[in-house]
C-alpha atoms as a PDB file:
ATOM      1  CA  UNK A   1     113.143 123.507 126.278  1.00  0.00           C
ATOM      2  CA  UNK A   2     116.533 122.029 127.911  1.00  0.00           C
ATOM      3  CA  UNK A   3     114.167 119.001 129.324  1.00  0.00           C
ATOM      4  CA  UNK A   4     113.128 118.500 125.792  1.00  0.00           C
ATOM      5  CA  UNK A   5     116.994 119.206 124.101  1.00  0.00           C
ATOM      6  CA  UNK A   6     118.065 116.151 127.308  1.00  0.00           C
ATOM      7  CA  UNK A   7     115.293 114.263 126.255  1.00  0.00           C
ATOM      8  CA  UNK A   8     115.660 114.131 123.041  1.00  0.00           C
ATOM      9  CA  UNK A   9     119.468 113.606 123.431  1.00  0.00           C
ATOM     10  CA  UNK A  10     118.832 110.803 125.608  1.00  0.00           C
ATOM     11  CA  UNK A  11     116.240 109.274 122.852  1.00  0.00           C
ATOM     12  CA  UNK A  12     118.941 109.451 120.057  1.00  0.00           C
ATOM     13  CA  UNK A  13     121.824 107.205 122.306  1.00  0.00           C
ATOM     14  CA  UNK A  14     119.385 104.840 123.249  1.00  0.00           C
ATOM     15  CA  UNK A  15     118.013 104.433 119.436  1.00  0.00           C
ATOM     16  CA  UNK A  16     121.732 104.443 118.825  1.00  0.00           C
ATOM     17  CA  UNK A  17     122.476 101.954 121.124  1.00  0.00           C
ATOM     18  CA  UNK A  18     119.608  99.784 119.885  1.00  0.00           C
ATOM     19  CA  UNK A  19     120.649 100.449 116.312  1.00  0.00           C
ATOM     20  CA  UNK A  20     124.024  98.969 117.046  1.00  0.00           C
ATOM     21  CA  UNK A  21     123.060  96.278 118.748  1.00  0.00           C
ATOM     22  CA  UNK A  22     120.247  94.949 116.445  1.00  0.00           C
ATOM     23  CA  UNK A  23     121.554  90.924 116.054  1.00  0.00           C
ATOM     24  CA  UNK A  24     121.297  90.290 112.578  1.00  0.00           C
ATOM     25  CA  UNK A  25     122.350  86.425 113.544  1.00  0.00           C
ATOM     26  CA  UNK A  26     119.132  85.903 115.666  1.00  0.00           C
ATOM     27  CA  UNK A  27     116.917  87.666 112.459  1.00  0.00           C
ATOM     28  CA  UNK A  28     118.406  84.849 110.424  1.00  0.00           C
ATOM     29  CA  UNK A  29     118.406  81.819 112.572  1.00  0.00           C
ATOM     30  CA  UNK A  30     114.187  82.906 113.271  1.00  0.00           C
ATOM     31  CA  UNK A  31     113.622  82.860 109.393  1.00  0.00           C
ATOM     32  CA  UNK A  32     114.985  79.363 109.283  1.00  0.00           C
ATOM     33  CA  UNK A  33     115.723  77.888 105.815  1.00  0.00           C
ATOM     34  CA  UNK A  34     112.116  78.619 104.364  1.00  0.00           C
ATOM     35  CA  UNK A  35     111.702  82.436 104.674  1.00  0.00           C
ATOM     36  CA  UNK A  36     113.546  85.461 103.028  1.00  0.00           C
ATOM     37  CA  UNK A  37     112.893  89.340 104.780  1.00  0.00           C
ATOM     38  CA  UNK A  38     112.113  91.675 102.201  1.00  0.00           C
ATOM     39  CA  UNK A  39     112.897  95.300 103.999  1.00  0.00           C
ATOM     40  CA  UNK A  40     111.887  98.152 101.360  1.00  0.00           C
ATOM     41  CA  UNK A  41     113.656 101.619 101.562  1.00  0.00           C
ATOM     42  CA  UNK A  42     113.207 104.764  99.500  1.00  0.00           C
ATOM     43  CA  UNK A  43     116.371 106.588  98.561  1.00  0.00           C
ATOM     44  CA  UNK A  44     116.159 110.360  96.419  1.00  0.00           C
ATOM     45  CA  UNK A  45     113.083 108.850  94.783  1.00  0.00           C
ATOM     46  CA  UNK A  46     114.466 104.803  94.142  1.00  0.00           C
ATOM     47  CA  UNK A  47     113.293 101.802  95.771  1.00  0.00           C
ATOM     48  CA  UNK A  48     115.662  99.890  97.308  1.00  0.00           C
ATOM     49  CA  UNK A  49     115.376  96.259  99.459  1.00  0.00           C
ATOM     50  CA  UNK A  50     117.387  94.601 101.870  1.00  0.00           C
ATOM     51  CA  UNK A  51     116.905  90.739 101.634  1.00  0.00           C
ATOM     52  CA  UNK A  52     117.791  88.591 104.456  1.00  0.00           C
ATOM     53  CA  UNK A  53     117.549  85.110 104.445  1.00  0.00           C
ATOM     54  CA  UNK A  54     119.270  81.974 107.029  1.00  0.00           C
ATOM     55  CA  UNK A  55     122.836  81.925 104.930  1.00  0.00           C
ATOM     56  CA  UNK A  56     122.762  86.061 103.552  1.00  0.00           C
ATOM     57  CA  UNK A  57     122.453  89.671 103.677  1.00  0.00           C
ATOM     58  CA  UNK A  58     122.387  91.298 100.444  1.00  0.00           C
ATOM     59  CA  UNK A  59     120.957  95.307  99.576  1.00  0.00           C
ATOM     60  CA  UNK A  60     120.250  95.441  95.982  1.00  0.00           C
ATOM     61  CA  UNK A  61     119.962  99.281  94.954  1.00  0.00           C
ATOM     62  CA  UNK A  62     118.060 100.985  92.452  1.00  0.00           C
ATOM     63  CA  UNK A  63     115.274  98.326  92.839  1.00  0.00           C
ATOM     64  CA  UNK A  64     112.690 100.576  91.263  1.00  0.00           C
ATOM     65  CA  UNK A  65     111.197 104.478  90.593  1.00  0.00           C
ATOM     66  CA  UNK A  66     108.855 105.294  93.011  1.00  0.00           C
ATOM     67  CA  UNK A  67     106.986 107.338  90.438  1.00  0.00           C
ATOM     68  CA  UNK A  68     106.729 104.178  88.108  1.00  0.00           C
ATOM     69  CA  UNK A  69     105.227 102.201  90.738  1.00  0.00           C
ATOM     70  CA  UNK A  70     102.868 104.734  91.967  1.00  0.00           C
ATOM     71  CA  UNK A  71     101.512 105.511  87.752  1.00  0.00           C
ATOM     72  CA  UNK A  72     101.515 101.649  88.011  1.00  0.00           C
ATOM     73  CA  UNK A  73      99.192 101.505  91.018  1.00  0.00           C
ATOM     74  CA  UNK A  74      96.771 104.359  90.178  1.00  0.00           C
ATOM     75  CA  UNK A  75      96.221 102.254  86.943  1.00  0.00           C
ATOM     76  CA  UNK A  76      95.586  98.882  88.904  1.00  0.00           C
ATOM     77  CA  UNK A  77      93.377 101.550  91.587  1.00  0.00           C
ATOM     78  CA  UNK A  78      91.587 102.305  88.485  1.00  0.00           C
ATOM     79  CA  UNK A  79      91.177  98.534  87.128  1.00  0.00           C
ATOM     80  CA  UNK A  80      89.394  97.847  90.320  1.00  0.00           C
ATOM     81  CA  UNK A  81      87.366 100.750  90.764  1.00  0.00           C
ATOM     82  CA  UNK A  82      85.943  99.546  87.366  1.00  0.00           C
ATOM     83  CA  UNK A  83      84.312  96.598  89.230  1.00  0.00           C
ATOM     84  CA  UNK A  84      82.190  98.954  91.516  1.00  0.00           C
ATOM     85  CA  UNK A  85      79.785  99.523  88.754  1.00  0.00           C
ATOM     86  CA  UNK A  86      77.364  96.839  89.675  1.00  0.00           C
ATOM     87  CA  UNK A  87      76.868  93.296  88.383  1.00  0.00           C
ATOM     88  CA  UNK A  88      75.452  93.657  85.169  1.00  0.00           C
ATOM     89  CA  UNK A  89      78.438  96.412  84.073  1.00  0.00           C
ATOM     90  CA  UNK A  90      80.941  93.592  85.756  1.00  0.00           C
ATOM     91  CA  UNK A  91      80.081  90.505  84.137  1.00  0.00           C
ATOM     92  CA  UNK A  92      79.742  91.852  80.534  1.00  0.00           C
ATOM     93  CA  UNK A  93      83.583  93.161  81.187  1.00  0.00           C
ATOM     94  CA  UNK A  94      84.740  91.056  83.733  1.00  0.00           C
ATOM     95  CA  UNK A  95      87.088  88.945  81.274  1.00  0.00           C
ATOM     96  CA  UNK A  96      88.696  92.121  79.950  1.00  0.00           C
ATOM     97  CA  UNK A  97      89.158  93.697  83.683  1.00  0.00           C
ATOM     98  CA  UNK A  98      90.617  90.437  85.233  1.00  0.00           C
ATOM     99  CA  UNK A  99      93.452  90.711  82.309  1.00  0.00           C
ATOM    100  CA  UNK A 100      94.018  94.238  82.505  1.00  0.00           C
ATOM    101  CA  UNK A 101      94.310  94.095  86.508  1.00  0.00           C
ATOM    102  CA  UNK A 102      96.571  91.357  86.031  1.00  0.00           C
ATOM    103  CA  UNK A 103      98.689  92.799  83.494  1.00  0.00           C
ATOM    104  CA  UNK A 104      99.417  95.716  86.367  1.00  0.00           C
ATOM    105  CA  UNK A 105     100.036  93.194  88.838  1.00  0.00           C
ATOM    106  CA  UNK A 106     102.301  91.269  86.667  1.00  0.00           C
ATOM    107  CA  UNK A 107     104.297  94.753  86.143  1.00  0.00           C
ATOM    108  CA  UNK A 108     104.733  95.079  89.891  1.00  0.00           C
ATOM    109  CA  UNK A 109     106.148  91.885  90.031  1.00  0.00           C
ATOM    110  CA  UNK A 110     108.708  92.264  87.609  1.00  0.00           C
ATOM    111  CA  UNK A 111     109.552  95.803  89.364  1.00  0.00           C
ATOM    112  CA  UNK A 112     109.800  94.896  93.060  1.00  0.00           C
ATOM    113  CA  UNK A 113     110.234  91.208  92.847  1.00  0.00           C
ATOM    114  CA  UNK A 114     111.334  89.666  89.432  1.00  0.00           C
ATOM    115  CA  UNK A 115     115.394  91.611  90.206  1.00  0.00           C
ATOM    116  CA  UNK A 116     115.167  89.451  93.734  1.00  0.00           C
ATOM    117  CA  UNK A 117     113.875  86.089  92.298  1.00  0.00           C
ATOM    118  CA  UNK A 118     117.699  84.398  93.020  1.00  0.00           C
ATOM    119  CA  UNK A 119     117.257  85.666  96.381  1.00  0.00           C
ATOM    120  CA  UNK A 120     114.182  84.445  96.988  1.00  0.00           C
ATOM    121  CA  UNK A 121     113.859  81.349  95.170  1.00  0.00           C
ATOM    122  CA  UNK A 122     110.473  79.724  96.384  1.00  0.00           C
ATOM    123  CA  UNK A 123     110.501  80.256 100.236  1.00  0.00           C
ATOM    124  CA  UNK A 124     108.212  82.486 101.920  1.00  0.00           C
ATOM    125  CA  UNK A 125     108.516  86.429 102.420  1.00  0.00           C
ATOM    126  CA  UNK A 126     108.589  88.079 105.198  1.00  0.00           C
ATOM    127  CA  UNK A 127     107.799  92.142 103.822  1.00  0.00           C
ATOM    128  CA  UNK A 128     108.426  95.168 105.170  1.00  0.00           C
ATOM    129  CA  UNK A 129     107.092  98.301 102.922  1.00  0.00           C
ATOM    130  CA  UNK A 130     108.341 101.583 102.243  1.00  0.00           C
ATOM    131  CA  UNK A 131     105.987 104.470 101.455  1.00  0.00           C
ATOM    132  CA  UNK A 132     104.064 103.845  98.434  1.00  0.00           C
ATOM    133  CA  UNK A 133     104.809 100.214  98.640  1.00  0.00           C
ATOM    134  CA  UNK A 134     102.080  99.599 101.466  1.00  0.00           C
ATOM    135  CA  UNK A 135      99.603 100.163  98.863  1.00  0.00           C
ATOM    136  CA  UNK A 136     100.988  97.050  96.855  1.00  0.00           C
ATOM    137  CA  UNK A 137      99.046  93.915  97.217  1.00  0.00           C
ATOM    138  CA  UNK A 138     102.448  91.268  97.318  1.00  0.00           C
ATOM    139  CA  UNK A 139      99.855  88.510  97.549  1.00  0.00           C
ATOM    140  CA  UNK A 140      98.181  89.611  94.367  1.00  0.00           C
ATOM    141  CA  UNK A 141     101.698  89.970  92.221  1.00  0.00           C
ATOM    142  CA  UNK A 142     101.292  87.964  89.307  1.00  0.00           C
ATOM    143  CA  UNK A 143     104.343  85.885  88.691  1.00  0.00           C
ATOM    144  CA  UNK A 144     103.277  84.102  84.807  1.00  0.00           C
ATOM    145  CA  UNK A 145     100.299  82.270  85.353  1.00  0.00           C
ATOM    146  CA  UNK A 146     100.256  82.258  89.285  1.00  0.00           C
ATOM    147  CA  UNK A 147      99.749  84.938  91.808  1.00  0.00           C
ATOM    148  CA  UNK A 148     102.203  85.057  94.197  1.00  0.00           C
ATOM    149  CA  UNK A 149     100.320  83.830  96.899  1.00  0.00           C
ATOM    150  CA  UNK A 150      99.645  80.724  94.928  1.00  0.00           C
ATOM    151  CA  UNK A 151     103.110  79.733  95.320  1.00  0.00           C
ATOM    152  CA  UNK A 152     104.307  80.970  99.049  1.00  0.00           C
ATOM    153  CA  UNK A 153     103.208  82.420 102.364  1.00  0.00           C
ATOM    154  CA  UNK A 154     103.309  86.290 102.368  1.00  0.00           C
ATOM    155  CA  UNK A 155     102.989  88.420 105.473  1.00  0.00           C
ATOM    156  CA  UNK A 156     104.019  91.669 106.538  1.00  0.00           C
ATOM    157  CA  UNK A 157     105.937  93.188 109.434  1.00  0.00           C
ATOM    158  CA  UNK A 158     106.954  96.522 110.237  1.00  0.00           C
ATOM    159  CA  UNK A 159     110.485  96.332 110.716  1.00  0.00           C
ATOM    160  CA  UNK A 160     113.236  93.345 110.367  1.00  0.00           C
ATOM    161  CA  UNK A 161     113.776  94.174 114.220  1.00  0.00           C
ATOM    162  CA  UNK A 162     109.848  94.418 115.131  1.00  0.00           C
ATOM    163  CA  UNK A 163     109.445  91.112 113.499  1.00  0.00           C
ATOM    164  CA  UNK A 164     112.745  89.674 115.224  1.00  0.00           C
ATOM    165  CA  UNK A 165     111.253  90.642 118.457  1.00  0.00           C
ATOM    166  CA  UNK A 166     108.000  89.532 117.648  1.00  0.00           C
ATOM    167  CA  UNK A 167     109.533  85.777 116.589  1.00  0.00           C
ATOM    168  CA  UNK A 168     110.793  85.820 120.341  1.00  0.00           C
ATOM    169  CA  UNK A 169     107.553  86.185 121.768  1.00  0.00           C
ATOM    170  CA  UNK A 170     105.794  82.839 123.205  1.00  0.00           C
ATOM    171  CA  UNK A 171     103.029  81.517 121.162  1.00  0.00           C
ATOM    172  CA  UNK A 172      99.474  81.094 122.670  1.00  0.00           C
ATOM    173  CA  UNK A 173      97.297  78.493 121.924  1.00  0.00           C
ATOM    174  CA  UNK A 174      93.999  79.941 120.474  1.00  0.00           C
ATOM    175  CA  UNK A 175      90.976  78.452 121.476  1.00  0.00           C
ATOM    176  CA  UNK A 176      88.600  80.516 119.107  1.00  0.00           C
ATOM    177  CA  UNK A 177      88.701  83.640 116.894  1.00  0.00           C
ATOM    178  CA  UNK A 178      86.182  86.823 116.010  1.00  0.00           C
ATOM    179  CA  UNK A 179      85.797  88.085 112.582  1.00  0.00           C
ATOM    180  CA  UNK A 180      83.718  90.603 111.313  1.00  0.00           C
ATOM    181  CA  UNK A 181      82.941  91.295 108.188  1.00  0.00           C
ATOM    182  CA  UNK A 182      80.635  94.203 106.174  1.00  0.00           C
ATOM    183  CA  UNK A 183      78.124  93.057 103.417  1.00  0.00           C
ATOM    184  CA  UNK A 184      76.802  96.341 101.259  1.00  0.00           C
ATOM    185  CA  UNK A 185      75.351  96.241  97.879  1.00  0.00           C
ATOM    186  CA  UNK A 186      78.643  95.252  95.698  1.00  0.00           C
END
């Protein structure tokens, strides 16, 4: 038990340490002028976001009700759980499902993005979810008549700092690639 109590004491300066010493000037100079970081957080039941771009650091509370955004993705989970009934069920409502899945993903967007769209302006995010938020398809968000990954790159990272580190890493030169992919009946 006193191994584990030194250990764990031990854990806590060095995340400490780390914590403190987490260079918020490299983060920025590796997004360069075209990317924004998007870190999520969850705060007594709110959404919150941390956006980091070359020039600024801002937090912008109260981004959004976690329980709004999970009703809003059970109702998109539903939309396309609709399309598993088969071919014949999908193409007599397919019109009806596209606008009703879009109308979800358009609500998204103006919950979690639309507040940041200053921020942002039309460079390419960098996201880090928070709980329910790794269910939310970014690159699906409808933003008007475009989905968001019609106008920008989106990717995803764990952390500001794993992505920092990750930026830091050398590059290697891929000669060739594996994907897999499973065909059933839908």
């Amino acid at each position: 038990d006193v191994l584990r109590q030194n250990e764990s004491t031990k854990t806590a300066k060095t995340n400490e340490k780390f914590a403190t010493e987490f260079d918020f000037k490299n983060l920025q100079a590796s997004l360069g002028t075209n990317k924004v970081l998007l870190e999520f957080a969850k705060f007594d039941g709110r959404f919150a976001a941390f956006a980091v771009s070359d020039k600024k650091i801002i937090f912008i509370k109260d981004l959004a009700i976690e329980t709004e955004i999970v009703e809003i993705l059970e109702s998109l989970h539903f939309q396309f759980g609709a399309l598993r009934y088969g071919a014949k069920i999908r193409g007599k409502y397919a019109d009806e499902l596209k606008k009703r899945a879009d109308f979800y993903l358009g609500k998204l967007y103006e919950k979690l993005l639309a507040p940041l769209e200053n921020f942002i302006e039309n460079k390419d995010l960098i996201i880090v979810p928070a709980d329910s938020l790794h269910y939310v398809p970014f690159q699906a968000l409808k933003t008007g008549e475009k989905y968001l990954i019609e106008t920008r790159l989106i990717n995803y990272a764990p952390s500001a700092n794993v992505w920092s580190l990750l930026q830091k890493k050398p590059r290697r030169n891929m000669q060739s690639a594996l994907l897999i992919g499973f065909a059933d009946e839908r």
